[in-house]
PDB file of N, CA and C in Angstrom:
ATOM      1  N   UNK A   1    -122.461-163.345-114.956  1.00  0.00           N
ATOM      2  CA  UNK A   1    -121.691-164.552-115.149  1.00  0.00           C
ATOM      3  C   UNK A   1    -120.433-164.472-114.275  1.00  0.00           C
ATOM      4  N   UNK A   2    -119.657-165.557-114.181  1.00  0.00           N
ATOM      5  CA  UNK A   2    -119.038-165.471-112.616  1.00  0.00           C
ATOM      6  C   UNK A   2    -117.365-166.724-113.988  1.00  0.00           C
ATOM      7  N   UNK A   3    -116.468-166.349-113.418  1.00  0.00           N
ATOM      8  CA  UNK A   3    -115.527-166.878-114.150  1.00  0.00           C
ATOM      9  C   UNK A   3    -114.565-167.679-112.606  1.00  0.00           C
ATOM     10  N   UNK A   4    -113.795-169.368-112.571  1.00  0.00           N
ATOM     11  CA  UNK A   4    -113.571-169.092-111.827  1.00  0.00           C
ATOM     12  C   UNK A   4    -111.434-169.011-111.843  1.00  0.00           C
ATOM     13  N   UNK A   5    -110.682-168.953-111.161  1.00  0.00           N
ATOM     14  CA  UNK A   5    -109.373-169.020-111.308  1.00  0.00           C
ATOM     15  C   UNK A   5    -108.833-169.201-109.839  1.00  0.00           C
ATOM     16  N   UNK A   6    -107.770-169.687-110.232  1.00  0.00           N
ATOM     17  CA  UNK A   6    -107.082-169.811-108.889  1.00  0.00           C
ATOM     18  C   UNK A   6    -105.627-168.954-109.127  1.00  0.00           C
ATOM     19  N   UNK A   7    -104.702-168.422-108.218  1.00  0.00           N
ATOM     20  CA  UNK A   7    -103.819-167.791-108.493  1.00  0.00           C
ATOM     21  C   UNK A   7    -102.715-168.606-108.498  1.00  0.00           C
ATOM     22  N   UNK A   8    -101.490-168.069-109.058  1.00  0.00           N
ATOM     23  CA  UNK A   8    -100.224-169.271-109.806  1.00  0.00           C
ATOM     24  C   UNK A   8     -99.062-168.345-109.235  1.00  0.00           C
ATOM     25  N   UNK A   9     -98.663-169.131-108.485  1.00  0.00           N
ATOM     26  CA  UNK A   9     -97.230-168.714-107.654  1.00  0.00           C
ATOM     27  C   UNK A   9     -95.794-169.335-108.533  1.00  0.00           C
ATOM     28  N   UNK A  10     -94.999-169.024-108.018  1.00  0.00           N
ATOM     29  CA  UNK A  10     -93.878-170.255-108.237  1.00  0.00           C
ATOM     30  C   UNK A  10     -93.048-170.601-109.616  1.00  0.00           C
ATOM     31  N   UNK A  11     -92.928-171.685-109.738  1.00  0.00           N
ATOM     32  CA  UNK A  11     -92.051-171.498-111.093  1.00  0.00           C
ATOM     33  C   UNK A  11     -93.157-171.799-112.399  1.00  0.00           C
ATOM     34  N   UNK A  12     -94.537-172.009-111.769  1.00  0.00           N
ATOM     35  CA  UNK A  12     -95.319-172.244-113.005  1.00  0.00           C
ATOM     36  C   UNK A  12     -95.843-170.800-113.600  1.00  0.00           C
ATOM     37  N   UNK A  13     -95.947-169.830-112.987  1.00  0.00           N
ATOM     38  CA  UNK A  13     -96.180-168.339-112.911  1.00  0.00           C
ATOM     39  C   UNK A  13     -95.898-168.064-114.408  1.00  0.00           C
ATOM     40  N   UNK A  14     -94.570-168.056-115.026  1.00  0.00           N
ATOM     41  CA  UNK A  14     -94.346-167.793-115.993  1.00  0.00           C
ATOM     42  C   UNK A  14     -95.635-168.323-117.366  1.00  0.00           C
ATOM     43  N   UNK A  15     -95.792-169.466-116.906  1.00  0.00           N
ATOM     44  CA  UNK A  15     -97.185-169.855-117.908  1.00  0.00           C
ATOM     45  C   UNK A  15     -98.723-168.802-117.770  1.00  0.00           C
ATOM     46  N   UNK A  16     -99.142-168.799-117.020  1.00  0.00           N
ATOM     47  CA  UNK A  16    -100.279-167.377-116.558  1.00  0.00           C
ATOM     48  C   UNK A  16     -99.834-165.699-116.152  1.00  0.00           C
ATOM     49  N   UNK A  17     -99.364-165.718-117.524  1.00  0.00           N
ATOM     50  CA  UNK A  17     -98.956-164.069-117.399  1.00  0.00           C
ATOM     51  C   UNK A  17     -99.851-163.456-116.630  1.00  0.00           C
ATOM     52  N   UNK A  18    -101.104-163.342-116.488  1.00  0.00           N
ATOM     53  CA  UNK A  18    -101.877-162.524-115.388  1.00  0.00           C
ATOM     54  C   UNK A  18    -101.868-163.166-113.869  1.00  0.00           C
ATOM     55  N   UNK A  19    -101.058-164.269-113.445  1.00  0.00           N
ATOM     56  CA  UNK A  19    -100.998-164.939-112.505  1.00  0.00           C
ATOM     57  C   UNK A  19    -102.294-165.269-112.201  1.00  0.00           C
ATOM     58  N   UNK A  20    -103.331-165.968-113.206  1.00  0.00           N
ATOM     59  CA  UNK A  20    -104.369-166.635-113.019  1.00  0.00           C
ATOM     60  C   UNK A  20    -104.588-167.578-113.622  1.00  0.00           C
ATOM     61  N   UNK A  21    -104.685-169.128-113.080  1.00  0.00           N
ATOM     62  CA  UNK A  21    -105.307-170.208-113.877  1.00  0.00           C
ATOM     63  C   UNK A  21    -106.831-170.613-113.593  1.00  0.00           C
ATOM     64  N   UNK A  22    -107.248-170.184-115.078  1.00  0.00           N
ATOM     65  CA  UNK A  22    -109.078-170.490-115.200  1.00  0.00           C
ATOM     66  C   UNK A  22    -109.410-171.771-115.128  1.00  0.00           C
ATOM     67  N   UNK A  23    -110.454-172.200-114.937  1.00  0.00           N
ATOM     68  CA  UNK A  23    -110.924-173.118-114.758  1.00  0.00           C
ATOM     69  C   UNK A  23    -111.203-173.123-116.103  1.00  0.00           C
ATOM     70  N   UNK A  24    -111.409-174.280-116.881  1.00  0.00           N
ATOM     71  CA  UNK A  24    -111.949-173.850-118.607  1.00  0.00           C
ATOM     72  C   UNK A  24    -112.571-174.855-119.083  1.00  0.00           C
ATOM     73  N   UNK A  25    -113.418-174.768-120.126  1.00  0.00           N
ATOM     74  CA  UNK A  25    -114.679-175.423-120.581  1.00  0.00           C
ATOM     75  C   UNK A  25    -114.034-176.515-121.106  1.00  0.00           C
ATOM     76  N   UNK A  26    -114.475-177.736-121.326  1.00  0.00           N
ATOM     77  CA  UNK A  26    -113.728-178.872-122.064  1.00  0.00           C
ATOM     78  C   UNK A  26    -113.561-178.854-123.437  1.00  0.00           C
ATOM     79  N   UNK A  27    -114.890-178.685-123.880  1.00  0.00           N
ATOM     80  CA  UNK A  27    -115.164-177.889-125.236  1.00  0.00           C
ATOM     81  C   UNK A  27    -114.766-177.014-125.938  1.00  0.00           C
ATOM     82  N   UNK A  28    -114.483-175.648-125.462  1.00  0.00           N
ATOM     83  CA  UNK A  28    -114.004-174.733-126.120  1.00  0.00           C
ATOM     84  C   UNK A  28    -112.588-174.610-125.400  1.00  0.00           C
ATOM     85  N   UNK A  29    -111.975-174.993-124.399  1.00  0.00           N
ATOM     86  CA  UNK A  29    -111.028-174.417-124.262  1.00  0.00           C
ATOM     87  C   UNK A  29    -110.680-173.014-123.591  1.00  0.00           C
ATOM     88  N   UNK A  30    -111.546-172.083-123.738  1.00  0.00           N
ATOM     89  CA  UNK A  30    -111.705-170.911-123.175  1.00  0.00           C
ATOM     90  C   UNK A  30    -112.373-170.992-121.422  1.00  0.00           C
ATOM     91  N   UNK A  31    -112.047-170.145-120.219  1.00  0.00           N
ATOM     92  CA  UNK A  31    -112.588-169.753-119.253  1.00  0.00           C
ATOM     93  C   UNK A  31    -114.131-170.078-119.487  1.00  0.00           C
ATOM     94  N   UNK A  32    -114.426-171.163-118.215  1.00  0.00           N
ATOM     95  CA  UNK A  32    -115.803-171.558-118.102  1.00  0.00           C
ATOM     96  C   UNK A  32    -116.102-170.349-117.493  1.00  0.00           C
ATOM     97  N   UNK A  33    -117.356-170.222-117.800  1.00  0.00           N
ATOM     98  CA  UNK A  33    -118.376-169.097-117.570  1.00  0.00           C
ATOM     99  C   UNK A  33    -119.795-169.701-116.324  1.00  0.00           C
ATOM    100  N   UNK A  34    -120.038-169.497-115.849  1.00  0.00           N
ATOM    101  CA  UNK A  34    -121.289-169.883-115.120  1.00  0.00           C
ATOM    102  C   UNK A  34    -122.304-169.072-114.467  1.00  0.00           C
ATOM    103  N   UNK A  35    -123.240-169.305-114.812  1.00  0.00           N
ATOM    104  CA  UNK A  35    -124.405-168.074-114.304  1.00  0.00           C
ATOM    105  C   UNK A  35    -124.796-167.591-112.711  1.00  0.00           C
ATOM    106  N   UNK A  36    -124.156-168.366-111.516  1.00  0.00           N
ATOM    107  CA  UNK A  36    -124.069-168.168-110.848  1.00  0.00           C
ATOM    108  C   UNK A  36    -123.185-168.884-109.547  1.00  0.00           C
ATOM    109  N   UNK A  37    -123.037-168.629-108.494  1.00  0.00           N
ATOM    110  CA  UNK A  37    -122.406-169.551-107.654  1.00  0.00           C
ATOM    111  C   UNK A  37    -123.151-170.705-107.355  1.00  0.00           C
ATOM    112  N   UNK A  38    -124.340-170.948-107.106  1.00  0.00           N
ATOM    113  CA  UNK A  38    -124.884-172.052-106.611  1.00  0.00           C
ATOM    114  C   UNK A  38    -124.857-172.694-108.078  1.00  0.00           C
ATOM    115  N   UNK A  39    -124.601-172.087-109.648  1.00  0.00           N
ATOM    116  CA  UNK A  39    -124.772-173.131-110.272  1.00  0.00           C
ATOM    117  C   UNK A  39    -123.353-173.729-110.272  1.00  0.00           C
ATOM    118  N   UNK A  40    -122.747-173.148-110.012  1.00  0.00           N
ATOM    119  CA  UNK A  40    -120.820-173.650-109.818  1.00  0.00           C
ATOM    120  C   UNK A  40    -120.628-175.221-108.837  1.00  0.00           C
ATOM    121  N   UNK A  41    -121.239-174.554-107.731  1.00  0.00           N
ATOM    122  CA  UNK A  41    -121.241-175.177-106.631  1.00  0.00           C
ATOM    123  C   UNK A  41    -122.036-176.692-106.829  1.00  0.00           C
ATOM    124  N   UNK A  42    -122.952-176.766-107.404  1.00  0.00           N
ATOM    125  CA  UNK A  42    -123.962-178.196-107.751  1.00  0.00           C
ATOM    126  C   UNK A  42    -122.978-178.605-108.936  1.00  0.00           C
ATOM    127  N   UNK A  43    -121.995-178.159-109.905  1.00  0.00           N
ATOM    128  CA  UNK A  43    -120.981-178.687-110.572  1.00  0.00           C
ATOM    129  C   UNK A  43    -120.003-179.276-109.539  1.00  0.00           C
ATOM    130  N   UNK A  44    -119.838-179.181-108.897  1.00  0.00           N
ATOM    131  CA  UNK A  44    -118.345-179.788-108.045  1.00  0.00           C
ATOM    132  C   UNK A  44    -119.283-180.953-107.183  1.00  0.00           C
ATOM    133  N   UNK A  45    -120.730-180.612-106.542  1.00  0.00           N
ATOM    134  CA  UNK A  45    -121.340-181.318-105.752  1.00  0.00           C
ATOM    135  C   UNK A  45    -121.393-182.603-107.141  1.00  0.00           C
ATOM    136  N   UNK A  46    -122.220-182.753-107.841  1.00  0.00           N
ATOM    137  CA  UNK A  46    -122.426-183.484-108.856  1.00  0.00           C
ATOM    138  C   UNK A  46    -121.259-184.482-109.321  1.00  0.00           C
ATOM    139  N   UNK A  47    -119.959-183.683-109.351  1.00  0.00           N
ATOM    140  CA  UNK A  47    -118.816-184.651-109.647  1.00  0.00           C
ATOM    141  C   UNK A  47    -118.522-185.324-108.234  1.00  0.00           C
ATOM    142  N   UNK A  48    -118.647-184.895-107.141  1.00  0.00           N
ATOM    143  CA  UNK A  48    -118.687-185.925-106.025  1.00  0.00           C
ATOM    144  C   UNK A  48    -117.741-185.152-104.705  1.00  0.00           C
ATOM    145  N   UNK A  49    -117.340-183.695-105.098  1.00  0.00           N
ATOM    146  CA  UNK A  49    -116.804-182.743-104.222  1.00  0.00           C
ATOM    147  C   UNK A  49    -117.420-182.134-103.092  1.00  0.00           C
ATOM    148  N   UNK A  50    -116.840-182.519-101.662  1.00  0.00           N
ATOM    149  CA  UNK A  50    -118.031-182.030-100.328  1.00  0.00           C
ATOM    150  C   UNK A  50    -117.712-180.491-100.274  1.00  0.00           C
ATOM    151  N   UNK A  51    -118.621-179.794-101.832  1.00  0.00           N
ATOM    152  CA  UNK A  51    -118.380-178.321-101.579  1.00  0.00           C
ATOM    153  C   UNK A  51    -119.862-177.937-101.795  1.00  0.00           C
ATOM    154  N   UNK A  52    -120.043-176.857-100.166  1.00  0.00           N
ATOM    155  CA  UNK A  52    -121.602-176.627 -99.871  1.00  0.00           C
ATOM    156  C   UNK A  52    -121.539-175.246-100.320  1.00  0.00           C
ATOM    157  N   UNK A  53    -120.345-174.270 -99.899  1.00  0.00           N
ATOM    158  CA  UNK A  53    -120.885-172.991 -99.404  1.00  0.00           C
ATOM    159  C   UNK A  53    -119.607-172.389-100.593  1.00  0.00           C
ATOM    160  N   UNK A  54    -120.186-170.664-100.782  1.00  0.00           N
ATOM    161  CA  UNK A  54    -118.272-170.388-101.502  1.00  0.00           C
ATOM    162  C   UNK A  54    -117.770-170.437-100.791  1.00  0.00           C
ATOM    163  N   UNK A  55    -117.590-170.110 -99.112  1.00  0.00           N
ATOM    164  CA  UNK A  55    -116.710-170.197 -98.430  1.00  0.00           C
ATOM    165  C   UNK A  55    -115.340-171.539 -98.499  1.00  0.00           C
ATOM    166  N   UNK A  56    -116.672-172.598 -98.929  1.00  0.00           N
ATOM    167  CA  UNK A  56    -115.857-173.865 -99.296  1.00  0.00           C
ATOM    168  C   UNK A  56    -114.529-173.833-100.364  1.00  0.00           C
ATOM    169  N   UNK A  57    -115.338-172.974-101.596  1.00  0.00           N
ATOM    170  CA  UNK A  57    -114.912-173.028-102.986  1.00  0.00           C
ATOM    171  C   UNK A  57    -113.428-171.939-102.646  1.00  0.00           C
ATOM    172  N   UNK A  58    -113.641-171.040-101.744  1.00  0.00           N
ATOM    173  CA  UNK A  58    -111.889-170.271-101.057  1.00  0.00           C
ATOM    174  C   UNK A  58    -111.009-171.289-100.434  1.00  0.00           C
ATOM    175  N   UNK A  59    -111.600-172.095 -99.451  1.00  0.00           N
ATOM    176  CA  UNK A  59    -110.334-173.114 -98.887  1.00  0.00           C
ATOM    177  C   UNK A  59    -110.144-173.874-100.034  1.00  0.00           C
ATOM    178  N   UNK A  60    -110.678-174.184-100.594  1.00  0.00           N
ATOM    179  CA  UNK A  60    -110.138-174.815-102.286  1.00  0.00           C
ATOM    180  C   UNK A  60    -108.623-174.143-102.650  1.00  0.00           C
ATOM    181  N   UNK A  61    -108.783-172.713-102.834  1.00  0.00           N
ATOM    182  CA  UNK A  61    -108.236-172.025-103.399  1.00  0.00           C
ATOM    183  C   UNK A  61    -108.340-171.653-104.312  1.00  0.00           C
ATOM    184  N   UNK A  62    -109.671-171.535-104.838  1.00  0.00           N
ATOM    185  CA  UNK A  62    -110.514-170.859-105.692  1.00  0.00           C
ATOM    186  C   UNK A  62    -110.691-169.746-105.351  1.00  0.00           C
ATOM    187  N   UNK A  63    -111.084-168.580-106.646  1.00  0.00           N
ATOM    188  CA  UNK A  63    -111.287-167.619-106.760  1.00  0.00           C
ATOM    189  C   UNK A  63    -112.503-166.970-107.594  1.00  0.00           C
ATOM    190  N   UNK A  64    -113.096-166.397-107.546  1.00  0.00           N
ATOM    191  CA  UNK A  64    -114.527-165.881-108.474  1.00  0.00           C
ATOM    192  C   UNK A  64    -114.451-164.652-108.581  1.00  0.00           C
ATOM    193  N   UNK A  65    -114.308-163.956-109.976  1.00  0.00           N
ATOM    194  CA  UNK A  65    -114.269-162.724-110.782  1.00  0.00           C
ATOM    195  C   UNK A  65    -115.638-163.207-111.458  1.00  0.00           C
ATOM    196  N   UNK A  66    -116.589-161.684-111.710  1.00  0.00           N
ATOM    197  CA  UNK A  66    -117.596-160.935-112.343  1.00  0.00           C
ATOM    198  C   UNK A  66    -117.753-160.965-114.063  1.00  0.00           C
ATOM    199  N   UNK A  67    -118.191-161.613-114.900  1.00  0.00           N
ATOM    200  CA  UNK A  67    -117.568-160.793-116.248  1.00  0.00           C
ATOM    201  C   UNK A  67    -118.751-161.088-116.613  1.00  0.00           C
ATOM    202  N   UNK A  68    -118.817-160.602-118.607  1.00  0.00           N
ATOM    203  CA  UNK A  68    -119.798-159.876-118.644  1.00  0.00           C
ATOM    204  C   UNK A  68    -119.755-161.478-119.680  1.00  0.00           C
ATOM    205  N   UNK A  69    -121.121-161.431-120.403  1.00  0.00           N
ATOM    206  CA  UNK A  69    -121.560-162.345-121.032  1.00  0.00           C
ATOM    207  C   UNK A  69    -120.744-162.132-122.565  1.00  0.00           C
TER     208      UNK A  69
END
């Protein structure tokens, strides 16, 4: 499972003590989880985002950490 975050500079920093803001489920509230990159990637395609590759999902300024189920 693949979690994703972007990193938090600046004066908002103080809110993401680990200097990471997750992307997060609507539902629970907690760090969306997703089973892989291409299923990430057909989420952003689907909402109407011209994102093909991860390479894409970095100039975003996205980030993708590993975690466990």
């Amino acid at each position: 499972m693949i979690q994703v975050f972007r990193n938090v500079v600046g004066k908002h920093k103080d809110k993401f003590p680990d200097g990471k803001e997750y992307l997060l489920d609507v539902e629970t509230k907690e760090p969306a989880k997703f089973e892989s990159v291409e299923v990430l990637i057909n989420l952003f395609k689907f909402n109407g985002h011209d994102i093909e590759t991860k390479e894409d999902l970095i100039r975003w300024g996205l980030n993708l950490e590993t975690v466990d189920e």
